[in-house]
Protein backbone atom coordinates (compact mmCIF):
# COMPACT_ATOMS: atom_id res chain seq x y z
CA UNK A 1 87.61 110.62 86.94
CA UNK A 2 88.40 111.52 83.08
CA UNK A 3 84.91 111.20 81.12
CA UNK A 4 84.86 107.55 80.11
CA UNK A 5 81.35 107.52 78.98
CA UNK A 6 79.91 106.07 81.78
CA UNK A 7 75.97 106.05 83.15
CA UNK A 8 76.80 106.14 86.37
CA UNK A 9 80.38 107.75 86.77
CA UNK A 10 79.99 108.27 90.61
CA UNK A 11 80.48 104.91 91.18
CA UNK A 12 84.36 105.17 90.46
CA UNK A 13 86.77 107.12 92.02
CA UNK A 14 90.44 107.46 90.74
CA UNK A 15 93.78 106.78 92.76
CA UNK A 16 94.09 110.39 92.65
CA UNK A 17 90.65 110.92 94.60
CA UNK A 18 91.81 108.43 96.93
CA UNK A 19 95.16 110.06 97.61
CA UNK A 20 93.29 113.02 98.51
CA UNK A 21 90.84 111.35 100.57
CA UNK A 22 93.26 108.68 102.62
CA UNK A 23 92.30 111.23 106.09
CA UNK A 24 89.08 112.19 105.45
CA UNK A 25 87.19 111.14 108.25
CA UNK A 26 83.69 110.27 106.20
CA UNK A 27 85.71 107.65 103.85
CA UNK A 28 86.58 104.30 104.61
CA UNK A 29 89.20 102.16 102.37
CA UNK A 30 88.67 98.65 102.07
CA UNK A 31 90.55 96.39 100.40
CA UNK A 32 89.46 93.11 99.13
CA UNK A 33 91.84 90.73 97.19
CA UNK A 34 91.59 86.92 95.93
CA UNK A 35 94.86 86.44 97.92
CA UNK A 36 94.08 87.07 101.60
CA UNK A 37 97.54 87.50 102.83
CA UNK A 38 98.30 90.67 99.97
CA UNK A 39 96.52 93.16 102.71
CA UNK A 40 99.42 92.78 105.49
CA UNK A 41 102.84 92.57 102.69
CA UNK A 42 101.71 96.44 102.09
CA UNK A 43 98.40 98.82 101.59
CA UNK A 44 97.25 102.08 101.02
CA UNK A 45 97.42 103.93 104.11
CA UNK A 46 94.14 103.90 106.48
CA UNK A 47 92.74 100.86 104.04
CA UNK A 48 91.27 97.96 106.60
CA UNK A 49 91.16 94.53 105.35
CA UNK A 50 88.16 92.62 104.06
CA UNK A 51 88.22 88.90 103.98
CA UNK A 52 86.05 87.84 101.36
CA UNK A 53 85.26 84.07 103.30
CA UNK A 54 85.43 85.02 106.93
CA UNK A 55 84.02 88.24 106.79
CA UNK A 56 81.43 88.32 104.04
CA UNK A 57 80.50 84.11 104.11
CA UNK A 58 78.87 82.20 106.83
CA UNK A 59 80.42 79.75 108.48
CA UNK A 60 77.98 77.25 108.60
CA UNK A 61 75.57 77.80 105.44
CA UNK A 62 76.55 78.54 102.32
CA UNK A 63 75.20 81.94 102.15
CA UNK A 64 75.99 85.83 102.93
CA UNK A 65 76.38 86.90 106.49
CA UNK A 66 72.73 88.02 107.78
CA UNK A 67 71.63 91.64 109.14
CA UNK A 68 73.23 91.03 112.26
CA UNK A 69 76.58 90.28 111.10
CA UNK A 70 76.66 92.54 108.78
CA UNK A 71 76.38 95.24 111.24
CA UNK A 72 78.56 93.64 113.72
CA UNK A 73 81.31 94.03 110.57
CA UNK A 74 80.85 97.61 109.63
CA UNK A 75 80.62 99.30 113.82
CA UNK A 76 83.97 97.17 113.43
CA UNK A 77 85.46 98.37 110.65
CA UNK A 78 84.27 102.43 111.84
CA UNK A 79 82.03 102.79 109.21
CA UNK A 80 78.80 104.75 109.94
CA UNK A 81 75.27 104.58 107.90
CA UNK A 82 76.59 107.82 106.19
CA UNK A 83 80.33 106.44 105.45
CA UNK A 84 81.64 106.41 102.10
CA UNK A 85 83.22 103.17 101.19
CA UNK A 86 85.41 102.46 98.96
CA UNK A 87 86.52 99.62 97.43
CA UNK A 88 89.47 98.40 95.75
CA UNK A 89 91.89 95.02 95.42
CA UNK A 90 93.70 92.63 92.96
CA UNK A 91 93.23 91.16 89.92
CA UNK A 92 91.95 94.13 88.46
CA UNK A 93 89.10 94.91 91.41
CA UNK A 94 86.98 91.14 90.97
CA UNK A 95 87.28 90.70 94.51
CA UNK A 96 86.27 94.26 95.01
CA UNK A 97 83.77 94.38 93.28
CA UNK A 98 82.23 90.94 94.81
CA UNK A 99 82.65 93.01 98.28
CA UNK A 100 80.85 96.18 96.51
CA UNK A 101 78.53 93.87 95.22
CA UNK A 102 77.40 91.68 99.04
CA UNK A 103 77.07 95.25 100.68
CA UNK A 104 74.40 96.04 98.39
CA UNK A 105 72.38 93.09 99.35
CA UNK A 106 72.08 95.70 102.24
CA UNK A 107 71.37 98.67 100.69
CA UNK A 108 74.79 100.67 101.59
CA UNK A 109 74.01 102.56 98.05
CA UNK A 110 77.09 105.03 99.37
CA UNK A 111 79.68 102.79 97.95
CA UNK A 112 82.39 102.94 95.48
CA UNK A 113 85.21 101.23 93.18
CA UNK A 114 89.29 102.76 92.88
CA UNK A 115 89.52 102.31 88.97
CA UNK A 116 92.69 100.27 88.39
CA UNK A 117 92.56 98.76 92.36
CA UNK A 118 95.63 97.55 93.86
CA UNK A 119 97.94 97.31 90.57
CA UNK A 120 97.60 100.52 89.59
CA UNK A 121 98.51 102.15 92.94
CA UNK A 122 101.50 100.05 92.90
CA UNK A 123 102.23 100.90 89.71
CA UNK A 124 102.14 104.48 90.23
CA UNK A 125 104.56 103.95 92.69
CA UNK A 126 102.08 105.50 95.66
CA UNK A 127 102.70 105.10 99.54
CA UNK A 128 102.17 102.05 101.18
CA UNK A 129 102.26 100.68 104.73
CA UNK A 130 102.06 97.81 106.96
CA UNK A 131 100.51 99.86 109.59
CA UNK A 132 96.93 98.83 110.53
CA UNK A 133 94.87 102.01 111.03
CA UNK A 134 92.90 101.96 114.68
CA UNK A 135 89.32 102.46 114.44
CA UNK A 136 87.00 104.02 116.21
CA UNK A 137 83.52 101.35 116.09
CA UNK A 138 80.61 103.24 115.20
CA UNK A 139 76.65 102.74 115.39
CA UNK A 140 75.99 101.57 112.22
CA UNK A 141 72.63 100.64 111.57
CA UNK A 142 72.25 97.39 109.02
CA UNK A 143 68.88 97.09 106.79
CA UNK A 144 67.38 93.31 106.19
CA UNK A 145 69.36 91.82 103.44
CA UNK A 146 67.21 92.39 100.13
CA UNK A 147 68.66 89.88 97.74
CA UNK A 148 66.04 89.80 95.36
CA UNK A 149 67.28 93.17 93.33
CA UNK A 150 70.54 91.91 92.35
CA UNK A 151 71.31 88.25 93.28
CA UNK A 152 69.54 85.40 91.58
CA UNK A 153 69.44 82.05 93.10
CA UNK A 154 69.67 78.38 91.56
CA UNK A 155 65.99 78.53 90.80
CA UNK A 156 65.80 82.09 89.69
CA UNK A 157 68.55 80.96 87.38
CA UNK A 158 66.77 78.12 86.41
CA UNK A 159 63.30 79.76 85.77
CA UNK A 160 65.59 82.73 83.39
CA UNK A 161 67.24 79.74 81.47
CA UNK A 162 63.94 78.25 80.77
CA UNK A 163 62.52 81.56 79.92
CA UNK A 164 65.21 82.19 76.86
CA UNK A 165 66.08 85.58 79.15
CA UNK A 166 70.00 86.44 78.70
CA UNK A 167 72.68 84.74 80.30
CA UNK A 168 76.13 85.72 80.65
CA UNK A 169 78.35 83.74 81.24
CA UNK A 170 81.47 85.31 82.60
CA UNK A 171 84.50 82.58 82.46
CA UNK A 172 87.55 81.74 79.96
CA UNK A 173 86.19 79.96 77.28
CA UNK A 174 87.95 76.75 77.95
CA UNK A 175 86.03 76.71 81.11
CA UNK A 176 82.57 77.77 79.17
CA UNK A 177 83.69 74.82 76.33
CA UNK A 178 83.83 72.02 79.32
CA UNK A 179 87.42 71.89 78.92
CA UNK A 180 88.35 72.72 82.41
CA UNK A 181 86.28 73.66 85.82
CA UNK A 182 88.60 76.54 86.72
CA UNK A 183 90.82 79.10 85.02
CA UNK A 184 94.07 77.54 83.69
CA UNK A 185 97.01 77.12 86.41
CA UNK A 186 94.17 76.56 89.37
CA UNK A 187 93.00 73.21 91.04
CA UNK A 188 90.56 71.81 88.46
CA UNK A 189 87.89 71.06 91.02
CA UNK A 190 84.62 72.45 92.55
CA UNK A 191 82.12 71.20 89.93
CA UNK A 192 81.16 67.49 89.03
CA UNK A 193 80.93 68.17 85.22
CA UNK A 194 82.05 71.06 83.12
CA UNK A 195 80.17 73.42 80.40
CA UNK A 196 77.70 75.84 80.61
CA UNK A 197 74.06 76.76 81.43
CA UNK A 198 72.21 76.33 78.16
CA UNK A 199 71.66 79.37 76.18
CA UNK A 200 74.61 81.61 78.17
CA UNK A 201 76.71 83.68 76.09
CA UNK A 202 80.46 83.48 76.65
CA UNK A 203 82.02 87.08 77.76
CA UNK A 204 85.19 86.60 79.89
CA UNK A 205 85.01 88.73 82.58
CA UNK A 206 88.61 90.18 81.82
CA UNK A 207 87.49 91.88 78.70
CA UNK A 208 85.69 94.81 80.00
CA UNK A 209 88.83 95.94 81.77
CA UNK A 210 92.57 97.49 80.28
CA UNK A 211 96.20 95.94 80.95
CA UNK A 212 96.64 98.66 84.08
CA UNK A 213 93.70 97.20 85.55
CA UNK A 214 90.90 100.45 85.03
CA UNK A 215 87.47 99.90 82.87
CA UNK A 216 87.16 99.85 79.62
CA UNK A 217 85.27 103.16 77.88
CA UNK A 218 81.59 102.64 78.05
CA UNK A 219 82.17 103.12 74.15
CA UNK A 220 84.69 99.76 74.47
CA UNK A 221 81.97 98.17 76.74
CA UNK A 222 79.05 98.60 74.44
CA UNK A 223 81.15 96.79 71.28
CA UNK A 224 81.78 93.92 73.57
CA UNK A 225 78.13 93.53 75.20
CA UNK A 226 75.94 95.52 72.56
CA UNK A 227 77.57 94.86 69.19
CA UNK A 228 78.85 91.73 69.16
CA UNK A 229 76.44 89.66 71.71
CA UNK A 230 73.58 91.50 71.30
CA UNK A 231 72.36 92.61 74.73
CA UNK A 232 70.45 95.64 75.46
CA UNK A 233 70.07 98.36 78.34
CA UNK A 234 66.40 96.99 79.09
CA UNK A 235 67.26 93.48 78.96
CA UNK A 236 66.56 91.05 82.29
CA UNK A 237 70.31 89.46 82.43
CA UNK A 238 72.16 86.98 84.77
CA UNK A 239 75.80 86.69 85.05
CA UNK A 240 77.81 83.71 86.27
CA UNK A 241 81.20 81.99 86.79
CA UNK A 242 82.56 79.55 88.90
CA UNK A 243 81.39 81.49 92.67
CA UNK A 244 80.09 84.47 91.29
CA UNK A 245 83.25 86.61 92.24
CA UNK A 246 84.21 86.96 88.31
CA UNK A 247 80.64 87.81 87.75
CA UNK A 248 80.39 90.33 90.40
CA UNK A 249 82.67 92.60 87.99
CA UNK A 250 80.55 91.81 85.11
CA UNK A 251 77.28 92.67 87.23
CA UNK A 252 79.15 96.14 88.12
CA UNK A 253 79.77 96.90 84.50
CA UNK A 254 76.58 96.36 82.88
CA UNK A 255 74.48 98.09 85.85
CA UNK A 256 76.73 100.58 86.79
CA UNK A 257 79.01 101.75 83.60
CA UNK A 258 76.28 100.87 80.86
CA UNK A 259 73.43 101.31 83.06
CA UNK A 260 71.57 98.17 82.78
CA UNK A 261 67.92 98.16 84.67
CA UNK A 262 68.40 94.72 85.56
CA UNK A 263 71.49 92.75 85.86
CA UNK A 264 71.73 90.15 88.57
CA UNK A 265 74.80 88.29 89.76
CA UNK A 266 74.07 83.95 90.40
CA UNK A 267 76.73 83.82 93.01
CA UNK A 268 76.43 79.83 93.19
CA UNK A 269 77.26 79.52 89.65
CA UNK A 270 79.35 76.89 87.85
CA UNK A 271 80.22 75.30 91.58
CA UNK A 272 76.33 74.79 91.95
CA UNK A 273 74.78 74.45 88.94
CA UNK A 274 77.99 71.90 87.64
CA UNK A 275 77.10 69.39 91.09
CA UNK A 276 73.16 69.88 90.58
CA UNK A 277 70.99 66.75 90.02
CA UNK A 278 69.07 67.17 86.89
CA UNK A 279 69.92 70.94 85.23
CA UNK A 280 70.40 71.38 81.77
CA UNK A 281 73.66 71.97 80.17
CA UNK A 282 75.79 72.46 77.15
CA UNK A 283 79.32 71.99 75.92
């Protein structure tokens, strides 16, 4: 990776890395896109699919798969407790980063993000198949989910709002305005009423990355987050947006590229917090 500034550079890996890496034995690709289908019209060869709802949701409560299934899904996917992973997918890595972000809740630390994802593979006019690779299962060995580092809850949320603690809130800003309850051109549903959580400053996701899909300079970042909202390194932050998929990309930025302490993602966001009896918000 060219020197972009970053705290923690190691997180990233470029599409030349991965090139150079698509045999290597102690890597696993995974590719995780808002549109489930994209996977089987073409991928980068030995990438395995993850499904954002089936394999990282449970079916029954709306919450993250437990320990259990967690391991189930990486001795499936042939990825040991010493596996590199990593991610990439569309719209400029949000859904890979959401996937980076759930494997955290269980520790696998040895995980990390294609700058550009899918687009700029494609763009660079790099092999793809249709071919699934066959896997060997492995032994992984899952930890008990630890949510408390980097998820916050409704009441976590909640308790930070009433606190006057930083909230960023991580939509377009006719979504953040009331205007609509999803991005323009999507079903306007999923939340009761629209606005936002009292207090949250407006940073669209979008802006920390560039038109071929990579990250911003740290230097770019710190303008947006630093200079012009006012946020700091040390500060306790949560980020939103509609299911905390937008806001997973926001999380990675600020904890990973400018090194944030703590930086939490509220993955119930607008769809929550817009239904719930009783919680304070502004348009």
């Amino acid at each position: 990776m060219s020197d972009k500034g970053y705290v923690h550079p190691e997180v990233l890996v470029s599409t030349d890395w991965v090139a150079a890496h698509t045999n290597d034995a102690n890597v696993r690709l995974l590719e995780s896109n808002e549109d489930v289908l994209l996977y089987d019209t073409g991928h980068i060869p030995g990438a395995l699919k993850i499904d954002w709802q089936d394999d990282l949701n449970d079916r029954l409560v709306r919450d993250y798969i437990g320990k259990d299934a967690f391991e189930g899904l990486m001795r499936k996917l042939g990825v040991s407790n010493d596996t590199t992973v990593v991610f990439y997918g569309d719209k400029s890595n949000w859904w890979a980063t959401y996937a980076f972000w759930v494997f955290q809740l269980f520790g696998h630390t040895n995980a990390k993000v294609m700058d550009g994802g899918r687009q700029k593979w494609m763009d660079e006019g790099r092999e793809v198949t249709r071919e699934k690779p066959s896997v060997t299962p492995s032994n992984y060995v899952a930890q008990e989910r630890n949510d408390a580092p980097v998820r916050a809850l409704r009441d976590d949320t909640l308790a930070h709002q009433a606190a006057g603690k930083p909230l960023v809130d991580v939509r377009s800003p006719a979504e953040y305005r009331g205007e609509l309850l999803h991005m323009a051109n999507y079903p306007q549903e999923g939340a009761l009423r629209g606005g936002h959580i009292r207090g949250a400053k407006n940073v669209p996701w979008a802006r920390a990355a560039n038109e071929d899909g990579t990250f911003k300079s740290a230097a770019d970042l710190r303008a947006i987050y630093e200079t012009e909202q006012g946020l700091k390194p040390s500060d306790d932050i949560v980020a939103y947006c509609r299911i905390g998929e937008r806001s997973s990309h926001s999380w990675f930025v600020l904890k990973y590229l400018l090194g944030y302490e703590k930086v939490r993602n509220y993955d119930g966001s607008w769809t929550e917090w817009g239904n719930a009896v009783g919680l304070p918000i502004e348009r």
